[in-house]
C-alpha atoms as a PDB file:
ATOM      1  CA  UNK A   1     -57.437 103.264 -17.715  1.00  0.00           C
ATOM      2  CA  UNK A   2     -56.720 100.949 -20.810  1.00  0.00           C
ATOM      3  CA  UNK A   3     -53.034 101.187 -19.949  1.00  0.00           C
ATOM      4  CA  UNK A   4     -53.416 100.447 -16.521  1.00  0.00           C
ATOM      5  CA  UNK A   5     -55.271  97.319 -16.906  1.00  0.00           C
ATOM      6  CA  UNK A   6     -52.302  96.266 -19.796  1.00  0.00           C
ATOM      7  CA  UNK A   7     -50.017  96.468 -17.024  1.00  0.00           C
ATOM      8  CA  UNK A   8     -51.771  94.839 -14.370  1.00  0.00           C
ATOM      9  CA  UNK A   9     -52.319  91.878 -16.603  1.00  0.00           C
ATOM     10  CA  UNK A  10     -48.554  90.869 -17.356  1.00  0.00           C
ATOM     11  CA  UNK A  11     -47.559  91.437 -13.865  1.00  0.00           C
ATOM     12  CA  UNK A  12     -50.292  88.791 -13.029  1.00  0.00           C
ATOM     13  CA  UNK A  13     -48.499  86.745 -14.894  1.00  0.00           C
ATOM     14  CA  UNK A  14     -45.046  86.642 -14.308  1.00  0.00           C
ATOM     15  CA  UNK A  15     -46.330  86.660 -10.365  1.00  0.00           C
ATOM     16  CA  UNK A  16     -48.021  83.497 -11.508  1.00  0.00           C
ATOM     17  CA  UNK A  17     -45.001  82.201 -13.754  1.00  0.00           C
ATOM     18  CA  UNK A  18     -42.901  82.952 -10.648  1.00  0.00           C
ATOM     19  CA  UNK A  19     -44.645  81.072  -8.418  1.00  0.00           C
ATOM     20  CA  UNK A  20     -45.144  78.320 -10.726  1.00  0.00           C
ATOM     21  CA  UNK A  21     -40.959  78.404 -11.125  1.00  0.00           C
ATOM     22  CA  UNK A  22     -40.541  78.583  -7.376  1.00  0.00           C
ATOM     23  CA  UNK A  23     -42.561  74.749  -6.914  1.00  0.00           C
ATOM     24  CA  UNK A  24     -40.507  73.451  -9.409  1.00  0.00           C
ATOM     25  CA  UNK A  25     -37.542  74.508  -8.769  1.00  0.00           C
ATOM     26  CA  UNK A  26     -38.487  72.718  -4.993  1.00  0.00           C
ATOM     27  CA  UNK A  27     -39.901  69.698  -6.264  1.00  0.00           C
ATOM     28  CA  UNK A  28     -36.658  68.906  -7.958  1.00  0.00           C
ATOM     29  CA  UNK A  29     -34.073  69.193  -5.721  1.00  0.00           C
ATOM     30  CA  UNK A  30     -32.116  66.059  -5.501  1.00  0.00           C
ATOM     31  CA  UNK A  31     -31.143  64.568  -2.104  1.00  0.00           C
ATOM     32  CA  UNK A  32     -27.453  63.035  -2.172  1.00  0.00           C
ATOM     33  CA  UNK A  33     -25.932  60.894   0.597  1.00  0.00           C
ATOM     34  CA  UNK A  34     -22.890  59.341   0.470  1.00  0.00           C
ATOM     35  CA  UNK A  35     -21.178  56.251   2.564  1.00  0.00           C
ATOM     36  CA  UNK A  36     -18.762  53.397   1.974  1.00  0.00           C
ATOM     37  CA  UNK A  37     -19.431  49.915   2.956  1.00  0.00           C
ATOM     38  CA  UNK A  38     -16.871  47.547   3.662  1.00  0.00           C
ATOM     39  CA  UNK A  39     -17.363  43.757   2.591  1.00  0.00           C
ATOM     40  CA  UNK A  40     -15.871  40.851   5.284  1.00  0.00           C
ATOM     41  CA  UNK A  41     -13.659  38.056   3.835  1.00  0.00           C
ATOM     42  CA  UNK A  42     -14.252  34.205   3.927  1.00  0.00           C
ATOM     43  CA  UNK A  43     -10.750  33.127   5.042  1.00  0.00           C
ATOM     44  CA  UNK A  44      -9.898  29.932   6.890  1.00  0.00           C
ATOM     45  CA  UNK A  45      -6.449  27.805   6.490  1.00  0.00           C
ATOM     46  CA  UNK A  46      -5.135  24.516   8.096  1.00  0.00           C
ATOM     47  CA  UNK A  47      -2.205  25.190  10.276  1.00  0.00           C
ATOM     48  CA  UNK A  48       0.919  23.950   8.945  1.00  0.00           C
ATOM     49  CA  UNK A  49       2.926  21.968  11.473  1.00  0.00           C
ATOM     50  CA  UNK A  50      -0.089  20.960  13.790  1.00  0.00           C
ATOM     51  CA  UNK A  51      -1.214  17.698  11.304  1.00  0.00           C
ATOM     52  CA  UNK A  52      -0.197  14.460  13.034  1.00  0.00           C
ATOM     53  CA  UNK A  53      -0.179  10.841  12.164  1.00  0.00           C
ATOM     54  CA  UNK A  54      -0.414   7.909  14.066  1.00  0.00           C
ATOM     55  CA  UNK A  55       2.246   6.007  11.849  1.00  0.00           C
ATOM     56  CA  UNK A  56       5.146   6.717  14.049  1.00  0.00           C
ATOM     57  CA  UNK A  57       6.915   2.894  14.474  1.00  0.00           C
ATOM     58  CA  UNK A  58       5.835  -0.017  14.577  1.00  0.00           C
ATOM     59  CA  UNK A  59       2.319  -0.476  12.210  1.00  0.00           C
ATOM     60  CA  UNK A  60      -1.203  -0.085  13.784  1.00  0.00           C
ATOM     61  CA  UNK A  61      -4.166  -2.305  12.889  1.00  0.00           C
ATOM     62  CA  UNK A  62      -7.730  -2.946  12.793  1.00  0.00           C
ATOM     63  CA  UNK A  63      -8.523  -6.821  12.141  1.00  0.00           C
ATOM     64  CA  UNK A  64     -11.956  -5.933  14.365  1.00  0.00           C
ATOM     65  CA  UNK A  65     -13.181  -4.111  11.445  1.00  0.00           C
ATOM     66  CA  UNK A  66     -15.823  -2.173  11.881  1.00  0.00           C
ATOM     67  CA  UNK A  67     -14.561  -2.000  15.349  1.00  0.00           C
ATOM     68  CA  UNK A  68     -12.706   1.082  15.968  1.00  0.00           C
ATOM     69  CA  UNK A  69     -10.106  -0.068  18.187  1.00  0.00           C
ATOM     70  CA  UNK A  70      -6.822  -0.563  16.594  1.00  0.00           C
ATOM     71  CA  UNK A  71      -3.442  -2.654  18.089  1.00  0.00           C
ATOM     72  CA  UNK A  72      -0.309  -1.746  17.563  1.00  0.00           C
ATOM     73  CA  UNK A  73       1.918  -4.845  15.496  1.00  0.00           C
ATOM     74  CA  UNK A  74       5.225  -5.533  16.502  1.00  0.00           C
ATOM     75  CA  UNK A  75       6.406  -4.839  12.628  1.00  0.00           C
ATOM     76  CA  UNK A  76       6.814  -1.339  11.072  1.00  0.00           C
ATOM     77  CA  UNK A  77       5.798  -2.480   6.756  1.00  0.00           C
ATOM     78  CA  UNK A  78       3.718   0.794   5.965  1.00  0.00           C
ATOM     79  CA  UNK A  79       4.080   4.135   6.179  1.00  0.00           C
ATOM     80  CA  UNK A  80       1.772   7.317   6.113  1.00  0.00           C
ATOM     81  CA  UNK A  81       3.312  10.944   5.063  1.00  0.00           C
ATOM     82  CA  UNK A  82       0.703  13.490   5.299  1.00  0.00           C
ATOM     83  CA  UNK A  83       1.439  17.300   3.380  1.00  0.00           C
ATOM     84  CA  UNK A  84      -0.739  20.567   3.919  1.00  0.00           C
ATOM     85  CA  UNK A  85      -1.350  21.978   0.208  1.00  0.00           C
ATOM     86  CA  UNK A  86      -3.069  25.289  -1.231  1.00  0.00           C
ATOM     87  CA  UNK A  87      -5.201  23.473  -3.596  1.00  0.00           C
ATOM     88  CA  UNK A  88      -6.696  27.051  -5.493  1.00  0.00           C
ATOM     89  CA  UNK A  89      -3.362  28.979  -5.349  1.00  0.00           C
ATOM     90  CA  UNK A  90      -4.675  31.749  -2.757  1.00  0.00           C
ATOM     91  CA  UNK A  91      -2.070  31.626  -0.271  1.00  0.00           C
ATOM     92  CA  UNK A  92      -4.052  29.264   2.289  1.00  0.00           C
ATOM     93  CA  UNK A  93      -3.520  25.942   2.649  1.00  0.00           C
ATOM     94  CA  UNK A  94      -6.859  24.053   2.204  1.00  0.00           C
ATOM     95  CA  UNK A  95      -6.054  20.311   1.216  1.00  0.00           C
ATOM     96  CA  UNK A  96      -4.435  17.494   2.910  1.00  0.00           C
ATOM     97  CA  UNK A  97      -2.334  14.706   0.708  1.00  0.00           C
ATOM     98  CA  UNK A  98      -2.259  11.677   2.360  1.00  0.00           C
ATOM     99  CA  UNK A  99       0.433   9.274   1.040  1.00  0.00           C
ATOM    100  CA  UNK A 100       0.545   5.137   2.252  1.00  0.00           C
ATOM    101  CA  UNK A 101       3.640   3.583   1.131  1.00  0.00           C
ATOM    102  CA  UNK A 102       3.758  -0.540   1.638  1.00  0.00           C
ATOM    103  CA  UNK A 103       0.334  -0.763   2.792  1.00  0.00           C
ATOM    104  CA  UNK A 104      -1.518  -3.855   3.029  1.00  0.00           C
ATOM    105  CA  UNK A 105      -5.124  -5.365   4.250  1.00  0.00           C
ATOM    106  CA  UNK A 106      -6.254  -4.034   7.845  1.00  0.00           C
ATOM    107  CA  UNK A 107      -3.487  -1.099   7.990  1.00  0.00           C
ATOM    108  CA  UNK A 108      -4.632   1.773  10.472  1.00  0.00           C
ATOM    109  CA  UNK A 109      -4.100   5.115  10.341  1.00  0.00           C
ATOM    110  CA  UNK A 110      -5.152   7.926  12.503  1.00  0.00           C
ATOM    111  CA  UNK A 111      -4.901  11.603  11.219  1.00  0.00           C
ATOM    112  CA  UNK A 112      -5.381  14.845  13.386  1.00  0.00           C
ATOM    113  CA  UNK A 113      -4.990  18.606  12.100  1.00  0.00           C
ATOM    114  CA  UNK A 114      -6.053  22.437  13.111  1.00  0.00           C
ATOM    115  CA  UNK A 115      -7.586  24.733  11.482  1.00  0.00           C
ATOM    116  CA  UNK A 116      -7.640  28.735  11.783  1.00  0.00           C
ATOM    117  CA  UNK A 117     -10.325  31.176  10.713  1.00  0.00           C
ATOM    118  CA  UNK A 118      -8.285  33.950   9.316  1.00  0.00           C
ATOM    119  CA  UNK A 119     -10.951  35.994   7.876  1.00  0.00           C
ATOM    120  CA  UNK A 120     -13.947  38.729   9.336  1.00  0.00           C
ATOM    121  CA  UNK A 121     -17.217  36.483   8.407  1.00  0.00           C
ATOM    122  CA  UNK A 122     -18.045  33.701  10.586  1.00  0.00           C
ATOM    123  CA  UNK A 123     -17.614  30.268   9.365  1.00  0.00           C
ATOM    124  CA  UNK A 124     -18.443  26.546   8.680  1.00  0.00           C
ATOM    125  CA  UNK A 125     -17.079  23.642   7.825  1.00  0.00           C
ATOM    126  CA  UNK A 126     -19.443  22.815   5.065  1.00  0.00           C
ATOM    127  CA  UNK A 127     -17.819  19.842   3.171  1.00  0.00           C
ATOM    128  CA  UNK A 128     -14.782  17.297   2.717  1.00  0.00           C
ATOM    129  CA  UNK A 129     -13.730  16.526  -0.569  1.00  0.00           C
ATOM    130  CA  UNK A 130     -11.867  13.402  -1.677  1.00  0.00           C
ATOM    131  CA  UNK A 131      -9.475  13.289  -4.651  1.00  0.00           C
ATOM    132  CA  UNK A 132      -7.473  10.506  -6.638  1.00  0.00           C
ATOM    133  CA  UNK A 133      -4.819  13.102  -8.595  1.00  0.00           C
ATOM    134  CA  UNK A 134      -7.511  16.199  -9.339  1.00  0.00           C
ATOM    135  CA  UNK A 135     -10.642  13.762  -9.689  1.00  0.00           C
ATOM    136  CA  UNK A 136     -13.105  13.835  -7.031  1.00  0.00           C
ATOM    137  CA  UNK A 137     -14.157  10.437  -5.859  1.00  0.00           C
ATOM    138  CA  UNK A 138     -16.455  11.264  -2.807  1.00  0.00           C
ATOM    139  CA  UNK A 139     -17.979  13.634  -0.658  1.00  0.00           C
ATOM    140  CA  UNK A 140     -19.293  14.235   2.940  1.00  0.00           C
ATOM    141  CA  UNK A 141     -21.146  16.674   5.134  1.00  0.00           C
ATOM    142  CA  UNK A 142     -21.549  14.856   8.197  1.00  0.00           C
ATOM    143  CA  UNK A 143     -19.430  12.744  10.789  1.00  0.00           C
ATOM    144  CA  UNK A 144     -19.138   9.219   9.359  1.00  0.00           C
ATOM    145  CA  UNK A 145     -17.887   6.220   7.503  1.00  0.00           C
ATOM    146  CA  UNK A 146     -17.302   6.725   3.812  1.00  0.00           C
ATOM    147  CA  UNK A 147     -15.592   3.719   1.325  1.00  0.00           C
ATOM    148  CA  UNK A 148     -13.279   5.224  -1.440  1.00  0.00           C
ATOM    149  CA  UNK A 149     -11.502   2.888  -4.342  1.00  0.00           C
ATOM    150  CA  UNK A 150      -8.553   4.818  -4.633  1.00  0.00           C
ATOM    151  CA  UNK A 151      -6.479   2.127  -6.652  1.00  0.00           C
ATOM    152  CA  UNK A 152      -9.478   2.525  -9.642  1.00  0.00           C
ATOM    153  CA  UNK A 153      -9.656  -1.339 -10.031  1.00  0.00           C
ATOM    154  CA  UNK A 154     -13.809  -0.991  -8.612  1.00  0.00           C
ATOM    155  CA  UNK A 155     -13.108  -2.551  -5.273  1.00  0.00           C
ATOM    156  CA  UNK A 156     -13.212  -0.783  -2.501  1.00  0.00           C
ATOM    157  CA  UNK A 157      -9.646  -0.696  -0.673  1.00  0.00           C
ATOM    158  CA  UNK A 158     -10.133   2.221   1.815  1.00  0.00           C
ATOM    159  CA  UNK A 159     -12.471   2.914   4.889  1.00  0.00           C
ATOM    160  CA  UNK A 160     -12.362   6.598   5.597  1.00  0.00           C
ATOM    161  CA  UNK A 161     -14.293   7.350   9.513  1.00  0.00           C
ATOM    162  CA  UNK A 162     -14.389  11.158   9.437  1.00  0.00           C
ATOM    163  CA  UNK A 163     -14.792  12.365  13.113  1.00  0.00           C
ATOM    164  CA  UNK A 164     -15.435  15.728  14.152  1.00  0.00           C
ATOM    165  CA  UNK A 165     -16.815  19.177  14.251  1.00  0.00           C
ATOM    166  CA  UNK A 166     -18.683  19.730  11.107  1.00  0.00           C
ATOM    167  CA  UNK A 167     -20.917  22.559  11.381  1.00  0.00           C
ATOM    168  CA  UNK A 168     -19.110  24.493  14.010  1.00  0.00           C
ATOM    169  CA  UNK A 169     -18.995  28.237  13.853  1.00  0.00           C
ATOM    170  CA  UNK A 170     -15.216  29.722  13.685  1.00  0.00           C
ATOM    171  CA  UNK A 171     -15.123  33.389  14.904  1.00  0.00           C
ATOM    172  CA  UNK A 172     -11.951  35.474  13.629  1.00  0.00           C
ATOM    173  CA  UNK A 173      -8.965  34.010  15.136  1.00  0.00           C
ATOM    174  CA  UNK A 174     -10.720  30.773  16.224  1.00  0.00           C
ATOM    175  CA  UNK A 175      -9.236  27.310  16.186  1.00  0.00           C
ATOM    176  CA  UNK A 176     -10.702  23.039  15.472  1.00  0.00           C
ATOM    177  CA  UNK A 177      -9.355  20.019  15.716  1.00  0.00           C
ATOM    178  CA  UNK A 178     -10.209  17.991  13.270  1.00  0.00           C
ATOM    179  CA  UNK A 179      -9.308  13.935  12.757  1.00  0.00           C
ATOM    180  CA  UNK A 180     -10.036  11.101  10.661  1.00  0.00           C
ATOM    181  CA  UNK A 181      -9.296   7.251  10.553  1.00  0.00           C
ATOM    182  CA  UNK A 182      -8.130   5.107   7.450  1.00  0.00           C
ATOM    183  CA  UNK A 183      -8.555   1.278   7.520  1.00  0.00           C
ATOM    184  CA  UNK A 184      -7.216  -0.132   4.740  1.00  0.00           C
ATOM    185  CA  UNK A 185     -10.058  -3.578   3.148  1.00  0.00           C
ATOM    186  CA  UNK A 186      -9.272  -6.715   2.642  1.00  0.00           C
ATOM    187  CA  UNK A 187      -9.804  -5.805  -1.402  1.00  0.00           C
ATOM    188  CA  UNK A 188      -6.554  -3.648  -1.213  1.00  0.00           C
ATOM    189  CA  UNK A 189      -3.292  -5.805  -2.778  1.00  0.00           C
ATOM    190  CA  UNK A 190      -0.744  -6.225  -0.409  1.00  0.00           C
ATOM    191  CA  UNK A 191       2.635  -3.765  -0.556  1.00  0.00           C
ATOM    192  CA  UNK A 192      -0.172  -1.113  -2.291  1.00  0.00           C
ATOM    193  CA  UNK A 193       1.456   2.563  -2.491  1.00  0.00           C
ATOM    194  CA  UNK A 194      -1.991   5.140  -2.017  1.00  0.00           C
ATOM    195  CA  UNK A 195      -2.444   8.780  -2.537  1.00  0.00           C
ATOM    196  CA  UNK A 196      -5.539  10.444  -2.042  1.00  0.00           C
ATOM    197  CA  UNK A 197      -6.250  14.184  -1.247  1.00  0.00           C
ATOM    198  CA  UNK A 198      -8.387  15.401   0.919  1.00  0.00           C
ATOM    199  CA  UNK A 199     -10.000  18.888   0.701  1.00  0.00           C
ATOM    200  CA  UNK A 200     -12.168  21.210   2.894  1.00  0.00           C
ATOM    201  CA  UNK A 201     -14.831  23.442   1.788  1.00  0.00           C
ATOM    202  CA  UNK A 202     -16.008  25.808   4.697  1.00  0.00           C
ATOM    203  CA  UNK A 203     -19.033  28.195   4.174  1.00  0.00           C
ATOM    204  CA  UNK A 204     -20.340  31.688   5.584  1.00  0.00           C
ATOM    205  CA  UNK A 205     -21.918  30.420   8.849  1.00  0.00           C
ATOM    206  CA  UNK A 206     -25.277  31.569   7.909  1.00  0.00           C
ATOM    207  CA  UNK A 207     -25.592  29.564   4.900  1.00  0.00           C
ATOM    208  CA  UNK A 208     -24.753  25.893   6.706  1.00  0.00           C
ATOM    209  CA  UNK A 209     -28.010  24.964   7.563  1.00  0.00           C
ATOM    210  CA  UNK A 210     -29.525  25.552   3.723  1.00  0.00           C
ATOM    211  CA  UNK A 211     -27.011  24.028   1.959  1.00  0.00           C
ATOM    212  CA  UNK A 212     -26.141  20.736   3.878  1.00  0.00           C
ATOM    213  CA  UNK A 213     -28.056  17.911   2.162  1.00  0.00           C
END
């Protein structure tokens, strides 16, 4: 009988060790899943060949300043050259330089262009940067008149009406127009030669309405 009961105890045991393995060895299985996620780009550009001047003869003018509407002169003194320019070196051109050769008090200048979403996330124009060399002078977020100093003397000498379509989405593939007007002030010298760059900042189309001052 003795040796019966010495048996029956270890068996109890490793039954109990057993089961005691058994909900272990379940509670610590490890659940694995695996998936790859694919991130969209931010990609815009503006389209080379599509940016237009007015400056094309004879000068235009604006002696009605504020008033928008400009006359053309019967003398060709200024001129405007505008270049498309990758500003950050990624392929994309993002900047506009805007040169005025000759110009003088109540020149007028009107400036269209196009730009093309080229990437997968929806976008906004978010901002327009203006530059004398690589200095930023000004900033805007919103259709408007803005004054710039571009010849550093601490006059104003440049009226800058920016017109439209801040704030509108761009879907892959999609196209704007975009334009602005330049009215040279009565501060600016007369024969003045002008460079100022101009560069746009767009934004995933989400984030436009918290981050527009």
């Amino acid at each position: 009988m003795k040796n019966k009961k010495i048996t029956i105890i270890p068996l109890m045991v490793l039954m109990a060790l057993a089961a005691i393995g058994f909900t272990y060895a379940l509670l610590s299985q490890t659940l694995t899943i695996s998936g790859t996620a694919t991130t969209g780009e931010l990609e815009w550009e503006i389209v080379q060949g599509y940016t237009t001047n007015k400056d094309h003869g004879n000068d235009w003018n604006a002696t009605n300043y504020p008033d928008t509407i400009l006359t053309q002169l019967d003398k060709d003194i200024g001129s405007t050259i505008v270049n498309e320019k990758d500003s950050d070196g990624d392929g994309d051109l993002d900047t506009l330089e805007v040169n005025m050769t000759n110009v003088y008090p109540w020149y007028a200048e009107h400036i269209a262009f196009k730009v093309h979403c080229t990437g997968s996330v929806p976008l906004k124009i978010w901002k327009v940067i203006f530059k004398v060399d690589d200095t930023v002078i000004a900033e805007i977020y919103e259709e408007g008149t803005i004054l710039l100093d571009l010849d550093g003397d601490g006059k104003n000498d440049t009226s800058i009406w920016w017109g439209n379509n801040f704030g509108k989405q761009m879907e892959f593939c999609g196209d704007l127009d975009m334009s602005f007007d330049i009215i040279i002030l009565q501060d600016c010298p007369e024969g003045a030669n002008l460079t100022f760059k101009v560069e746009l900042v767009a934004i995933q189309w989400n984030e436009y309405e918290n981050n527009v001052p």
